[in-house]
C-alpha atoms as a PDB file:
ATOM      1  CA  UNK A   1     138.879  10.676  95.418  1.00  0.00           C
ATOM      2  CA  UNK A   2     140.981  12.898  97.769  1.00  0.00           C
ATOM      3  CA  UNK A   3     140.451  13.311 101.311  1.00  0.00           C
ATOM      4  CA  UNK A   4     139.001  16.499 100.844  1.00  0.00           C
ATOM      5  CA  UNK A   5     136.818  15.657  98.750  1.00  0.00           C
ATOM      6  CA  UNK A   6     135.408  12.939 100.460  1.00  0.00           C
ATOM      7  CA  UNK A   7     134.978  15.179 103.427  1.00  0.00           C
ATOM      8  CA  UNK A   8     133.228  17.734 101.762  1.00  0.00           C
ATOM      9  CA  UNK A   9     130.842  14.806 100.219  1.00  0.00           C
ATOM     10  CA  UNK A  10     130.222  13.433 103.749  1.00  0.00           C
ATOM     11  CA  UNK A  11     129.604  16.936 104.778  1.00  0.00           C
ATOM     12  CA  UNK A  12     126.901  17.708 102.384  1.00  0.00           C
ATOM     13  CA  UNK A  13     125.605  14.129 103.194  1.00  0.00           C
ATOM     14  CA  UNK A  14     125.394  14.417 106.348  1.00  0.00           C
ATOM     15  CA  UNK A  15     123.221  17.917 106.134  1.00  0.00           C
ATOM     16  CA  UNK A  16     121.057  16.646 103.971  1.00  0.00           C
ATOM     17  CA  UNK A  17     120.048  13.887 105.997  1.00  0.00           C
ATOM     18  CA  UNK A  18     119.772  16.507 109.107  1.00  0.00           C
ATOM     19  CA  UNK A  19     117.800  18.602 107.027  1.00  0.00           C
ATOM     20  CA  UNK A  20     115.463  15.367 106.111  1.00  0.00           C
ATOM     21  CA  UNK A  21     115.656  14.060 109.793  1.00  0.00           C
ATOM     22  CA  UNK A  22     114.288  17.984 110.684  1.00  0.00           C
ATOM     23  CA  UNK A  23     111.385  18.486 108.190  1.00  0.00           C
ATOM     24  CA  UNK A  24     110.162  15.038 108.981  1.00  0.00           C
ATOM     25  CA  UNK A  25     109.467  11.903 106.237  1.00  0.00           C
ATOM     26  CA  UNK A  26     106.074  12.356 106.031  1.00  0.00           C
ATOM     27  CA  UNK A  27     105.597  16.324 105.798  1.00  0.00           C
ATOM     28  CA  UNK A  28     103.727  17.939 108.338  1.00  0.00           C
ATOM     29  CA  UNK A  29     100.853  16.215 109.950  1.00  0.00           C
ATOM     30  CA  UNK A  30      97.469  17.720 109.741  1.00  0.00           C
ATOM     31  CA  UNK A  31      95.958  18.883 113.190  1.00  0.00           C
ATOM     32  CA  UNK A  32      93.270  16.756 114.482  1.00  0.00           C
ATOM     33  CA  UNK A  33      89.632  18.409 114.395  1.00  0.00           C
ATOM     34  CA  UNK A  34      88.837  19.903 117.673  1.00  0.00           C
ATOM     35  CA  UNK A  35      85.950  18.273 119.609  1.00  0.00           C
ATOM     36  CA  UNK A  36      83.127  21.014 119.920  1.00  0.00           C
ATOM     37  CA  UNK A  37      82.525  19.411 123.140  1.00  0.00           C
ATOM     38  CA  UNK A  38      85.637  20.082 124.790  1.00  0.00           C
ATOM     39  CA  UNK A  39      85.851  23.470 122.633  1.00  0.00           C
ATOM     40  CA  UNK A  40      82.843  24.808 124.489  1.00  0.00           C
ATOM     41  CA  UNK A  41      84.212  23.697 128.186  1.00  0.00           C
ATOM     42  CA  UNK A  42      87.344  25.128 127.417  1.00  0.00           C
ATOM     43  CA  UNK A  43      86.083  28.348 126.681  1.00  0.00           C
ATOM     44  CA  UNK A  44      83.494  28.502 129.326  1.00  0.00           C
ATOM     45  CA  UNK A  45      86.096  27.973 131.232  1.00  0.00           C
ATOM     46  CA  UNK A  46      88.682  30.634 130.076  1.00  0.00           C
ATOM     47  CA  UNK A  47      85.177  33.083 130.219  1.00  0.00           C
ATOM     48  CA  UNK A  48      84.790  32.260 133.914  1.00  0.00           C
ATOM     49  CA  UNK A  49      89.071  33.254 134.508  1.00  0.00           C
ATOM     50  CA  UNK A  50      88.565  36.740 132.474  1.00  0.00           C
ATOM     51  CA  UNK A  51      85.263  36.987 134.737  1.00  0.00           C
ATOM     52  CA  UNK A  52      87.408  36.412 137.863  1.00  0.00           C
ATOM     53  CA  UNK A  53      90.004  38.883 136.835  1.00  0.00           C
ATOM     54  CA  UNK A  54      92.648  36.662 135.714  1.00  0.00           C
ATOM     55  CA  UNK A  55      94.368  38.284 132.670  1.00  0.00           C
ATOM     56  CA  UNK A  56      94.738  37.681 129.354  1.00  0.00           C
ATOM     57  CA  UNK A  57      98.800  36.666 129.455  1.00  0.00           C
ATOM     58  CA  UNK A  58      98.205  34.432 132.466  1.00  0.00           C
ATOM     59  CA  UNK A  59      96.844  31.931 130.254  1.00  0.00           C
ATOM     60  CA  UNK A  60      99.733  31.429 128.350  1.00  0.00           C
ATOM     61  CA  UNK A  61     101.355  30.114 131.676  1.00  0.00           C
ATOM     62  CA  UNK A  62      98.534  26.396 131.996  1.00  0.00           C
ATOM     63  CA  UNK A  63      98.892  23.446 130.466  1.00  0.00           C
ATOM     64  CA  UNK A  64      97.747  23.055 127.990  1.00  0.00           C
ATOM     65  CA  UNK A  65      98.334  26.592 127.243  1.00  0.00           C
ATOM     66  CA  UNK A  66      95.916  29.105 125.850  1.00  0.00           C
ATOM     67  CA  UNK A  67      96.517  31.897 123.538  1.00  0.00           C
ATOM     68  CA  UNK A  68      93.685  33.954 123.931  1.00  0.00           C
ATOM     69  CA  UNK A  69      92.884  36.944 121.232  1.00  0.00           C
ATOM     70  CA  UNK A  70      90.502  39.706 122.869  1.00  0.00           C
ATOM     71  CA  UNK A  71      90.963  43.217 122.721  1.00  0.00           C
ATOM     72  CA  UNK A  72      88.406  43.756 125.326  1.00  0.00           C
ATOM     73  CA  UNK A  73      89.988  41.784 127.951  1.00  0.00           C
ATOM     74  CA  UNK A  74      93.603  42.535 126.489  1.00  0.00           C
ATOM     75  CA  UNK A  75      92.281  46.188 127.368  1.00  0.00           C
ATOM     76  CA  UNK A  76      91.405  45.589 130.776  1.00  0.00           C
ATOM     77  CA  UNK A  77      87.498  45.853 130.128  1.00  0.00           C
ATOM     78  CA  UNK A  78      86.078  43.662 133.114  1.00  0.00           C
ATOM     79  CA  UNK A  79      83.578  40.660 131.954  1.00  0.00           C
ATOM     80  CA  UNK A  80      80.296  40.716 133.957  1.00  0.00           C
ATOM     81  CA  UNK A  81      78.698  38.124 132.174  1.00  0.00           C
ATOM     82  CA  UNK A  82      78.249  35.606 129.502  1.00  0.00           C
ATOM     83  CA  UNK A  83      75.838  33.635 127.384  1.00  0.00           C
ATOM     84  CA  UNK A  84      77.438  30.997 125.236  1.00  0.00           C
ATOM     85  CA  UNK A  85      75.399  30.176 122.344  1.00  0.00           C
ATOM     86  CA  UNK A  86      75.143  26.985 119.720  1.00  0.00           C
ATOM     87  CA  UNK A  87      77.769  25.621 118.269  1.00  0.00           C
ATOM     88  CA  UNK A  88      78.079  26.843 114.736  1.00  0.00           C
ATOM     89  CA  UNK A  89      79.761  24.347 112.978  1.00  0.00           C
ATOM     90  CA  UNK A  90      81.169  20.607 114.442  1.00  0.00           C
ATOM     91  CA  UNK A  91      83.870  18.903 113.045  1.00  0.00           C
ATOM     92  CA  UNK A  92      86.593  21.466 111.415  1.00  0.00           C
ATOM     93  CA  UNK A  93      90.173  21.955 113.388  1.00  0.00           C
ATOM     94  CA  UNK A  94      88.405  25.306 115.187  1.00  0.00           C
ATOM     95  CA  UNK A  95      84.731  25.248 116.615  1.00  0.00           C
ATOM     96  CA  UNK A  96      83.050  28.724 116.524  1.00  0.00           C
ATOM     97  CA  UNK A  97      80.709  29.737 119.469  1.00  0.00           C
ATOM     98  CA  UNK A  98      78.668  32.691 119.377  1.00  0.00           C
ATOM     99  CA  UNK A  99      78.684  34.266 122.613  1.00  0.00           C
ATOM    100  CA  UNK A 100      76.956  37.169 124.215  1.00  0.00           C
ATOM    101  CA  UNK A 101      79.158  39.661 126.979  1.00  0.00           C
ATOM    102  CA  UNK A 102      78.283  42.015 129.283  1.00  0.00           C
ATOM    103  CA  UNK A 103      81.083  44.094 129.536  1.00  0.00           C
ATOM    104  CA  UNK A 104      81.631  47.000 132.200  1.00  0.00           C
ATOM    105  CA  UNK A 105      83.402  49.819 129.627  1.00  0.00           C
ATOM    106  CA  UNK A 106      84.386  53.397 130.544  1.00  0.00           C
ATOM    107  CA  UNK A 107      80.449  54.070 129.145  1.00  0.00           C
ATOM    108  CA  UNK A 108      78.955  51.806 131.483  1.00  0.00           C
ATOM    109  CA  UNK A 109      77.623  48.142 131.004  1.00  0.00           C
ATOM    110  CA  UNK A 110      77.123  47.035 126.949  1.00  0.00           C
ATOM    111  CA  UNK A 111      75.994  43.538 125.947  1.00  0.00           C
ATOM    112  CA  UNK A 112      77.931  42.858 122.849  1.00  0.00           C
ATOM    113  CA  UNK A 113      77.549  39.541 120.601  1.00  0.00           C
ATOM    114  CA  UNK A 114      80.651  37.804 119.321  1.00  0.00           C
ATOM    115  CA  UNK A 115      81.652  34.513 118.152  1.00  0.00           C
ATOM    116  CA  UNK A 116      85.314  32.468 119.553  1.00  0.00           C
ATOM    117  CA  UNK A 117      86.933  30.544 117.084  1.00  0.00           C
ATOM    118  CA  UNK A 118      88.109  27.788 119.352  1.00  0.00           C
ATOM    119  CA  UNK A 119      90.948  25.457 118.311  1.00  0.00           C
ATOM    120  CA  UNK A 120      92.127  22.528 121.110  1.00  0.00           C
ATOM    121  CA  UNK A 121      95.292  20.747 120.790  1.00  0.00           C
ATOM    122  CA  UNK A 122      97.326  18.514 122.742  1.00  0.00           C
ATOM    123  CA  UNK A 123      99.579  20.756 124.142  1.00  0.00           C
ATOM    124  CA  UNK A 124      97.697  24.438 123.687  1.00  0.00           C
ATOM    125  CA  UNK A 125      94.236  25.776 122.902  1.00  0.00           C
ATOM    126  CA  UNK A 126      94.043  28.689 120.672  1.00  0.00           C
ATOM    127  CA  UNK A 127      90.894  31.122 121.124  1.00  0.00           C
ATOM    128  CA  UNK A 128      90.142  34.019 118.656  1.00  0.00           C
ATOM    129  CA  UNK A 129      87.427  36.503 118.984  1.00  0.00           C
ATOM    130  CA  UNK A 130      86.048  37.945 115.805  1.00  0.00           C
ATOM    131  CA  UNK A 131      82.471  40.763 116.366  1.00  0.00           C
ATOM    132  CA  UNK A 132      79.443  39.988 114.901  1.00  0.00           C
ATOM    133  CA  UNK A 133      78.248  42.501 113.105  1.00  0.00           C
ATOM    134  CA  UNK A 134      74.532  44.146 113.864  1.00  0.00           C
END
């Protein structure tokens, strides 16, 4: 085998085994469930910030950090209140929490229901808000 050759073999060996080495042996690993314990402390928690005036993309600055999805607060809509509700369902990788706001709009005060899909991680803790329809 010529030099060249054998380069261009250990090239495309050596690749492959960085592309291996990358992806990981055993695929990706599957994210723990999230404790509905600490789900529901976290997002009290996060509640009480948006209550306090803290916004949205200053989460993303904690540790752990928290991506937050909330197009009240992302609009600047000021929390008044909260009442978090039951846990829904226990066990999956995201806990959801129905939760009740009072929210000070351009209308005045509305109390609107909503449940937080709440997922915590290691290193960040993902919150989603989806409305409950009436």
């Amino acid at each position: 085998m010529s030099a060249s050759k054998l380069k261009a073999v250990l090239l495309r060996a050596a690749i492959l085994l960085a592309a291996v080495f990358v992806a990981g042996c055993g695929g990706t690993p599957n994210p723990k469930p999230t404790d509905p314990k600490k789900a529901v402390t976290v997002l009290q928690t996060t509640l009480e910030k948006w209550k306090n005036g803290t916004s949205i993309a200053a989460l993303q600055k904690e540790t752990p950090v928290v991506y937050a999805s909330d197009e009240d607060w992302e609009a600047g809509l000021k929390l008044v209140a909260f009442e978090l509700r039951d846990v829904l369902d226990q066990g999956g990788f995201a806990t959801r929490i129905p939760v009740r706001l009072n929210i000070e709009s351009p209308n005045g005060l509305l109390w609107k229901e909503v449940e937080y899909n709440v997922s915590v991680g290691e290193t960040s803790v993902n919150i989603m808000k989806q409305d409950v329809p009436n």
